[in-house]
Protein backbone atom coordinates (compact mmCIF):
# COMPACT_ATOMS: atom_id res chain seq x y z
CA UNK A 1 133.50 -92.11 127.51
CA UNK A 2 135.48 -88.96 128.71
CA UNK A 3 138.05 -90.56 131.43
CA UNK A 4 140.15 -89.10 133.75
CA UNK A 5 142.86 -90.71 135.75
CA UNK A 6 143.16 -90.62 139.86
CA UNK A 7 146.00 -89.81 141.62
CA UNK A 8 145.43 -87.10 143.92
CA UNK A 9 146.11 -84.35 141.42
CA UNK A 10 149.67 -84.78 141.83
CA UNK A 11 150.33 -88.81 140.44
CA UNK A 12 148.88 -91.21 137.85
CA UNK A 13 149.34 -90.73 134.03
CA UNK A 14 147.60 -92.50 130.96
CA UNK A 15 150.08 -95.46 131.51
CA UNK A 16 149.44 -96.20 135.05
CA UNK A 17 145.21 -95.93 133.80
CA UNK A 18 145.52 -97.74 130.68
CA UNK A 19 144.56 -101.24 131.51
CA UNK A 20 141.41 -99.14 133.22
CA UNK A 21 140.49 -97.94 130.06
CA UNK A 22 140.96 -101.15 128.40
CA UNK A 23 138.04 -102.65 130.29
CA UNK A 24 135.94 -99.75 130.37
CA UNK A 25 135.94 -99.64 126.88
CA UNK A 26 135.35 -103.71 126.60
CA UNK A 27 132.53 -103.46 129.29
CA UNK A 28 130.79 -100.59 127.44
CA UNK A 29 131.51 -100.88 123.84
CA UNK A 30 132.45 -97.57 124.02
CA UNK A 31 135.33 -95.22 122.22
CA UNK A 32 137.17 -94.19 125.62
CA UNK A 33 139.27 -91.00 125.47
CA UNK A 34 141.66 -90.54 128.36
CA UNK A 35 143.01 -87.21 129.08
CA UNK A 36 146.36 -86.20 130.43
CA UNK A 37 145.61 -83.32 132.42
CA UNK A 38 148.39 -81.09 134.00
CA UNK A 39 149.38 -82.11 137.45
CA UNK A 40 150.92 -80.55 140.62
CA UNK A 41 153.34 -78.80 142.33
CA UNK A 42 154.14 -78.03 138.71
CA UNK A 43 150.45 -76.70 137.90
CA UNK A 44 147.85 -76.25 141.20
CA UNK A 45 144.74 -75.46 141.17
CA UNK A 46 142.30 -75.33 139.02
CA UNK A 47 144.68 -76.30 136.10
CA UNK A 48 143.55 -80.15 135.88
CA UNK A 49 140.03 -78.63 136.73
CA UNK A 50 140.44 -75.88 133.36
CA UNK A 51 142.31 -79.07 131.36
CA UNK A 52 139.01 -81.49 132.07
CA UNK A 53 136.66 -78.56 131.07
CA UNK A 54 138.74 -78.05 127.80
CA UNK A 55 138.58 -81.83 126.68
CA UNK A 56 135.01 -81.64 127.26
CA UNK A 57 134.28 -78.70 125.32
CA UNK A 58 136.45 -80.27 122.67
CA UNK A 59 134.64 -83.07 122.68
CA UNK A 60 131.20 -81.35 122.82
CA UNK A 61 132.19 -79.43 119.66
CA UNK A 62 134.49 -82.08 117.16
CA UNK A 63 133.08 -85.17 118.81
CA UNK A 64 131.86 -85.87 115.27
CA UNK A 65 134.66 -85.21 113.18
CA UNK A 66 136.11 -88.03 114.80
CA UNK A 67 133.08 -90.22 114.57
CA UNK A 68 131.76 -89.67 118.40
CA UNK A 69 128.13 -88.35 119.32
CA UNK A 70 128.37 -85.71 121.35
CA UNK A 71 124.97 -86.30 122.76
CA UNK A 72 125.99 -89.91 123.73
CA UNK A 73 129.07 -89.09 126.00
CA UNK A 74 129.92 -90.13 129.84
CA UNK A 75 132.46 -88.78 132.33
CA UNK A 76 134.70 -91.02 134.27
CA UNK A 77 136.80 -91.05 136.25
CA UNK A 78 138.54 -92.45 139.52
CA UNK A 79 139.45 -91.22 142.99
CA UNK A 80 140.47 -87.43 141.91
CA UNK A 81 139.31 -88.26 138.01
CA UNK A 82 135.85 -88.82 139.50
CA UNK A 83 136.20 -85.15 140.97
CA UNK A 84 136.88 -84.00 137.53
CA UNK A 85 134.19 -85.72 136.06
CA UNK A 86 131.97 -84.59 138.95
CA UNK A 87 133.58 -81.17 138.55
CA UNK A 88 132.54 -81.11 134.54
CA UNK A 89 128.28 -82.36 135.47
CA UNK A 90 128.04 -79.63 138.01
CA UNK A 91 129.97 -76.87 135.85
CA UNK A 92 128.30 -77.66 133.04
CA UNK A 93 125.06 -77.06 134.87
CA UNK A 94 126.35 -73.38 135.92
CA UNK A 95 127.02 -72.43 132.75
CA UNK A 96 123.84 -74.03 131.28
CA UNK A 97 126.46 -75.83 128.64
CA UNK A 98 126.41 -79.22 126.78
CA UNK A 99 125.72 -81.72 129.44
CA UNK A 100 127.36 -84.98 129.52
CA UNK A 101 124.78 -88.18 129.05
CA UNK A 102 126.08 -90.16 132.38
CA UNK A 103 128.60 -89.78 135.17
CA UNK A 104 130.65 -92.94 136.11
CA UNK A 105 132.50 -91.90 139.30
CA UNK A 106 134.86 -95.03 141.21
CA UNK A 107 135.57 -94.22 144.96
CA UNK A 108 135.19 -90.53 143.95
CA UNK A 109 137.38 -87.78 145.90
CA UNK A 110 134.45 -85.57 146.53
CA UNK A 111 135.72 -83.14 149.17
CA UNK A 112 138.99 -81.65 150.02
CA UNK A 113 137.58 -80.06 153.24
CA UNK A 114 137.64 -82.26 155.77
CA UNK A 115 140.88 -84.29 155.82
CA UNK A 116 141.47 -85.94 159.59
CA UNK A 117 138.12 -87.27 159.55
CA UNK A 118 139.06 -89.22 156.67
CA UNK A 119 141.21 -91.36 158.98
CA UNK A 120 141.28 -95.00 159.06
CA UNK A 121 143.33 -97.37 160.69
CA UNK A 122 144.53 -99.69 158.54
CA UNK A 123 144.83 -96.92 155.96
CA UNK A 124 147.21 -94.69 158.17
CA UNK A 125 149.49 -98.03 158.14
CA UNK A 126 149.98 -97.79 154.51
CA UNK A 127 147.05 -99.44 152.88
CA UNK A 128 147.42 -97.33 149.59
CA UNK A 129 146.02 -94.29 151.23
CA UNK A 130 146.34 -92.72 154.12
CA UNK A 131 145.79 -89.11 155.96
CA UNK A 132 149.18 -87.97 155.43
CA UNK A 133 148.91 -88.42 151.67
CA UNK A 134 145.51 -86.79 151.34
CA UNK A 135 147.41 -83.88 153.01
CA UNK A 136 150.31 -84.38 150.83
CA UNK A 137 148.18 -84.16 147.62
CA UNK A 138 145.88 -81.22 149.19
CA UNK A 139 149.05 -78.94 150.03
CA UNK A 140 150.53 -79.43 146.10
CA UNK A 141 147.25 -79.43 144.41
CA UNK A 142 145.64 -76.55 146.66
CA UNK A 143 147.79 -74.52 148.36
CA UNK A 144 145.87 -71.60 149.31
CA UNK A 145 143.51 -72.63 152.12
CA UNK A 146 140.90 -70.31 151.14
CA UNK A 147 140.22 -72.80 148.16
CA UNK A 148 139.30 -76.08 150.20
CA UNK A 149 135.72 -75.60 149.90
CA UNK A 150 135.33 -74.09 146.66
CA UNK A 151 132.91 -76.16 144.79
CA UNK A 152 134.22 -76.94 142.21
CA UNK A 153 137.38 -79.14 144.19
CA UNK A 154 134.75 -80.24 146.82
CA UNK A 155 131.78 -81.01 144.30
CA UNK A 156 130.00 -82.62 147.45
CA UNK A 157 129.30 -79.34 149.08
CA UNK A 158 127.63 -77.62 145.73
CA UNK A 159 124.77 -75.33 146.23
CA UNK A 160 121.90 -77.82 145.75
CA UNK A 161 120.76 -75.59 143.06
CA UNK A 162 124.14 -76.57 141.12
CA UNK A 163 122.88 -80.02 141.22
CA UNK A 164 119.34 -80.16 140.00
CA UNK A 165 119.28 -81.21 136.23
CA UNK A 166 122.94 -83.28 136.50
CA UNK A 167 123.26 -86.50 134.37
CA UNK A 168 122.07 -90.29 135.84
CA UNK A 169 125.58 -91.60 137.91
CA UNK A 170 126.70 -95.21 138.63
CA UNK A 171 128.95 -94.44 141.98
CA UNK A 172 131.32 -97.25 143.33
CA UNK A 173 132.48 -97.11 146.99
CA UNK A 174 134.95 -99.56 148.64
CA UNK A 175 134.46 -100.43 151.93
CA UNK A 176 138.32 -100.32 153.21
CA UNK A 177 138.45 -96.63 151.39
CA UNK A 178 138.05 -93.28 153.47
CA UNK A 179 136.47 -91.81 150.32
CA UNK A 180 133.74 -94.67 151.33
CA UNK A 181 131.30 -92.33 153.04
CA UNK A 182 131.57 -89.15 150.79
CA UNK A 183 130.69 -91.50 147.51
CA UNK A 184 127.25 -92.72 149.78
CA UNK A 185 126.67 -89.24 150.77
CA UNK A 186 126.97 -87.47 146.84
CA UNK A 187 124.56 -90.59 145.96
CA UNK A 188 122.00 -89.76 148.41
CA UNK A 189 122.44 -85.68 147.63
CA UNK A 190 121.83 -86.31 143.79
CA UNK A 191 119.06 -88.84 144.55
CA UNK A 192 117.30 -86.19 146.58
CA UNK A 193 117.32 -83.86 143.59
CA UNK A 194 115.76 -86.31 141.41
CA UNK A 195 118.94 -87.57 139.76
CA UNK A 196 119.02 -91.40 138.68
CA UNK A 197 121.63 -92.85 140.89
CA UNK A 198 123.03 -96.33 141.02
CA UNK A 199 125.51 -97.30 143.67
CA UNK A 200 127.72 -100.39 143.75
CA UNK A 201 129.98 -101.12 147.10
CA UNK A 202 132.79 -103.50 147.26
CA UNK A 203 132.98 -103.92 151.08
CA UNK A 204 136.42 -106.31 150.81
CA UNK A 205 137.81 -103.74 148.48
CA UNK A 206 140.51 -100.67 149.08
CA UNK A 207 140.93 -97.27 147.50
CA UNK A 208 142.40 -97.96 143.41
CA UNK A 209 141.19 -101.68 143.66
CA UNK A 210 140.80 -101.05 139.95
CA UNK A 211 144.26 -100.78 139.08
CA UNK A 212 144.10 -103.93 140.02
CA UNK A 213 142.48 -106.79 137.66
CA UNK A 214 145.94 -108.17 137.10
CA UNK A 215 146.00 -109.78 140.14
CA UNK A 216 141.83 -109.78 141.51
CA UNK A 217 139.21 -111.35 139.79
CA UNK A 218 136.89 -108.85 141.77
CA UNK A 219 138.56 -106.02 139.67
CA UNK A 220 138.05 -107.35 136.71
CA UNK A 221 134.87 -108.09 137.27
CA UNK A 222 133.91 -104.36 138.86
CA UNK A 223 135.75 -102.56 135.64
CA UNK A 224 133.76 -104.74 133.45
CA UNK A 225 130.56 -104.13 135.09
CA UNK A 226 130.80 -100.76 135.57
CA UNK A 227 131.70 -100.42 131.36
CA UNK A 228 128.47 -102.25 130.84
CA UNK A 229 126.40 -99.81 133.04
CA UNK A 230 128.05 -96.89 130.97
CA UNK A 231 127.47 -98.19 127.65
CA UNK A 232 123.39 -99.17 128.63
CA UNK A 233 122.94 -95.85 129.41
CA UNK A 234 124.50 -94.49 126.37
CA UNK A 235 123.28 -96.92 124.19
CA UNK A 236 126.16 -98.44 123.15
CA UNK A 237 124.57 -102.06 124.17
């Protein structure tokens, strides 16, 4: 399992993701390799687009020297790491490259477009996310407007000819999240072109409930579940 970490392009590192990984790779009996893509202001986009394209070609060409079957690999990722993993299906696709076996996308940020209507109450008052940090990331991460509905940052608003042929995807949504609707709405898009899709909501849970199993027995549960849906689909169990 390819993972990348969330954090809005700007935050988040392999330490704060680690105990993520941890129960991915329980749940799935899987080898997970986490990459530490570059991040902004210091590097905007498409830098951590070009860095999760890069591990993926590395690991579509030396997957075996290192024991890994490049035919039998997922992307992850959560919140912005689900964009890159999204990011990696659909390029992958345009290029007619190695395809990854299954996409595991958590509360996926799937658009970059549309920020205000985003907004949620309780999430404006601080609940981990909120409209003003969306903008926050968008202006380091993408500061040239023109680039808000390029593809390949807004994966939901692909060309539906860029999505016919992608991997099977296991999508979690939370239902205090304003990523909640986008996650639904990539489900139903790939479903339409034929794509196996699974979709789990958490309708108690809020945006990065995964960085959570320390202290919720629903996270653990959710990280361990999702693992096992990964690994049936490569195999692994």
């Amino acid at each position: 399992m390819l993972f990348f970490h969330g954090g809005g392009f700007v935050l988040g590192d392999l330490e704060s993701h680690d105990m993520i990984c941890r129960r991915m790779a329980e749940g799935s009996r899987c080898r997970v390799l986490a990459i530490d893509y570059r991040l902004a202001p210091e590097t905007c986009f498409p830098c951590a687009h070009d860095d999760a394209l890069a591990a993926w070609h590395w690991i579509s060409a030396h997957g075996e020297d290192v024991g890994i079957d490049p035919r039998r690999v997922a992307v992850a990722g959560d919140s912005a790491g689900g964009n890159l993993a999204a990011f990696v299906c659909q390029q992958m696709n345009r290029i007619k490259g190695p395809r990854p076996a299954f996409q595991l996308l958590l509360y996926p940020l799937l658009q970059f477009a549309d920020i205000r209507s985003k907004k949620m109450s309780p999430q404006e008052s601080g609940f981990f996310i909120s409209v003003g940090l969306f903008e926050f990331f968008r202006g380091h991460y993408l500061p040239d407007p023109g680039t808000y509905m390029d593809p390949r940052i807004s994966p939901l608003f692909a060309p539906a000819e860029e999505l016919k042929g992608l991997p099977p995807a296991h999508i979690i949504v939370c239902g205090w999240d304003p990523l909640h609707d986008e996650g639904l709405a990539y489900a139903a898009k790939l479903r339409a072109m034929g794509i196996a899709v699974s979709e789990k909501e958490y309708p108690s849970m809020v945006h990065g409930f995964l960085n959570l199993t320390h202290i919720s027995a629903t996270a653990r549960l959710a990280a361990r579940e999702a693992g096992k849906i990964t690994g049936e689909a490569l195999g692994a169990i």
